[in-house]
Protein backbone atom coordinates (compact mmCIF):
# COMPACT_ATOMS: atom_id res chain seq x y z
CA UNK A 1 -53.26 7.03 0.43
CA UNK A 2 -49.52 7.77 0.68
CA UNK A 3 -48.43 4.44 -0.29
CA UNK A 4 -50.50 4.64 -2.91
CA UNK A 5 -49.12 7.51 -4.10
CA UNK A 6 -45.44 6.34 -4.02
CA UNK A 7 -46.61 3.08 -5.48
CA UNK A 8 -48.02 4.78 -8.68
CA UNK A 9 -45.53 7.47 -9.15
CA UNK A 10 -43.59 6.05 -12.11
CA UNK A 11 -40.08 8.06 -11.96
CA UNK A 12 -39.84 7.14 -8.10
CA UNK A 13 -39.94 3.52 -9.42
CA UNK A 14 -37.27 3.96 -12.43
CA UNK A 15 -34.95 5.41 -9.82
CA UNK A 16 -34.80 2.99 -7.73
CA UNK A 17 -34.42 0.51 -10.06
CA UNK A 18 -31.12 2.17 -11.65
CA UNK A 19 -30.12 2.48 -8.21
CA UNK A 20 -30.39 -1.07 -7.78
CA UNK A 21 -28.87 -2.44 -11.19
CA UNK A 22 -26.06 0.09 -9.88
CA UNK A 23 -25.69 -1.59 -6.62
CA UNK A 24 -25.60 -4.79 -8.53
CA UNK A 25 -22.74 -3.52 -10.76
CA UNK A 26 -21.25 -2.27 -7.78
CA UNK A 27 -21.16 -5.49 -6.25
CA UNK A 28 -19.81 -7.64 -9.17
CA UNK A 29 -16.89 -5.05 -9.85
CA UNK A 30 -16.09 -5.31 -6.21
CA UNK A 31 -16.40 -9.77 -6.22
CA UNK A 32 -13.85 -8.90 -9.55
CA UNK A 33 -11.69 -7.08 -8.01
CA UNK A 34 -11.63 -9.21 -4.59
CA UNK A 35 -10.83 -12.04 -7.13
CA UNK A 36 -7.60 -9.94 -8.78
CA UNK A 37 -6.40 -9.62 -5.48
CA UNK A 38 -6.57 -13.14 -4.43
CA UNK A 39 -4.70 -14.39 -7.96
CA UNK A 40 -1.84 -11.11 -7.53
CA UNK A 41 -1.29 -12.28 -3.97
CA UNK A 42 2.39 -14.00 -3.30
CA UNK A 43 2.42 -16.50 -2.99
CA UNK A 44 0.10 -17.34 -5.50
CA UNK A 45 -1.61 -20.95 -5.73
CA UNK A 46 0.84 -22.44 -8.06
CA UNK A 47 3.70 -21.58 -5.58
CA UNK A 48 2.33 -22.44 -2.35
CA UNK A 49 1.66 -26.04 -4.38
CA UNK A 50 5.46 -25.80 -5.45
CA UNK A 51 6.19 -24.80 -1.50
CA UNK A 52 4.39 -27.60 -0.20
CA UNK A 53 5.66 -30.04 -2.27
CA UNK A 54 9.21 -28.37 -1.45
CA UNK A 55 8.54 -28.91 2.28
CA UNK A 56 11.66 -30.63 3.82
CA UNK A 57 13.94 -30.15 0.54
CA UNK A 58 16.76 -26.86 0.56
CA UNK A 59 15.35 -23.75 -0.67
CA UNK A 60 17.28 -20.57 -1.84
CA UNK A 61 14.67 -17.27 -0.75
CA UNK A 62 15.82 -13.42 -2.20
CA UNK A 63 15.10 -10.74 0.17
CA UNK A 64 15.63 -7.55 -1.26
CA UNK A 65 19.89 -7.88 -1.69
CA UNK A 66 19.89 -10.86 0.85
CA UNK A 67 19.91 -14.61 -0.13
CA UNK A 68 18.65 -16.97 2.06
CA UNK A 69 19.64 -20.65 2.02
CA UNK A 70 17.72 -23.15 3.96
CA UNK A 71 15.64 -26.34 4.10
CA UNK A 72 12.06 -25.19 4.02
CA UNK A 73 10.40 -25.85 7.40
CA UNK A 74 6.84 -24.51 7.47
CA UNK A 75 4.61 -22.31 5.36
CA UNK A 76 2.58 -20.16 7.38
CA UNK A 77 -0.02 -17.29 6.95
CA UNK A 78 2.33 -14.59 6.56
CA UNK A 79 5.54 -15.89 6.74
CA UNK A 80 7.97 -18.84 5.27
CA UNK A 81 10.02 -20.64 7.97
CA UNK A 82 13.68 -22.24 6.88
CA UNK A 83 16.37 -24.28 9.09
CA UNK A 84 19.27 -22.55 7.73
CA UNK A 85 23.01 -24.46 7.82
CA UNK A 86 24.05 -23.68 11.56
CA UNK A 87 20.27 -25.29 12.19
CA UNK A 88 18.94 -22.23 13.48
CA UNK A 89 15.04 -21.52 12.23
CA UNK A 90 14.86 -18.43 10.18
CA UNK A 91 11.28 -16.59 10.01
CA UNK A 92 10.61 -14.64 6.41
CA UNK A 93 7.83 -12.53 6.05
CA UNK A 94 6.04 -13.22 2.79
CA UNK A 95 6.01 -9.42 1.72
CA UNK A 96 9.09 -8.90 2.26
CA UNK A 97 10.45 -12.61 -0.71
CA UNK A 98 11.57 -11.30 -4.09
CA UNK A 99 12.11 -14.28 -5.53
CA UNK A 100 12.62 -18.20 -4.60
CA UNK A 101 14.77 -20.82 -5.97
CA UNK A 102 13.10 -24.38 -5.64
């Protein structure tokens, strides 16, 4: 008889149906914001194409008041790896790049 019950009371019903059209909302605004996040992320997808295609060829890298001159060696996860001039392999975090000359 309960079920009933719950099954025929009407504002029961409407509430959770606004609860789930906001869990739906909720989860499109989080997908959109998970998507900002990707596209603000350095290095973005149009320089880690530029990077890639750069692999091999000297690279200038800004770090804060630092320059860093190098021939790009590897692009990893979090980090860009250059052979600088004495041939020593020098490890940049990604957070860390202002700016990079190609």
């Amino acid at each position: 008889m309960r079920v009933l019950q719950f099954l025929l009371n009407a504002p029961i019903r409407r509430r959770i149906r606004t609860l789930q059209a906001k869990l739906e909302l909720l989860a499109n605004r989080v997908e959109q914001l998970e998507l900002t996040l990707e596209a603000s992320g350095f290095p973005d997808i149009e320089t880690r194409e530029k990077l890639y295609m750069s692999m091999g060829k000297p690279l200038t890298v800004l770090v804060g008041d630092s320059v860093i001159q190098g021939t790009l060696f590897s692009i990893l996860n979090e980090s860009l790896e250059l052979r600088d001039d004495s041939g020593q392999l020098v490890m940049i975090p990604l957070p860390r790049i202002t700016a990079i000359r190609f």
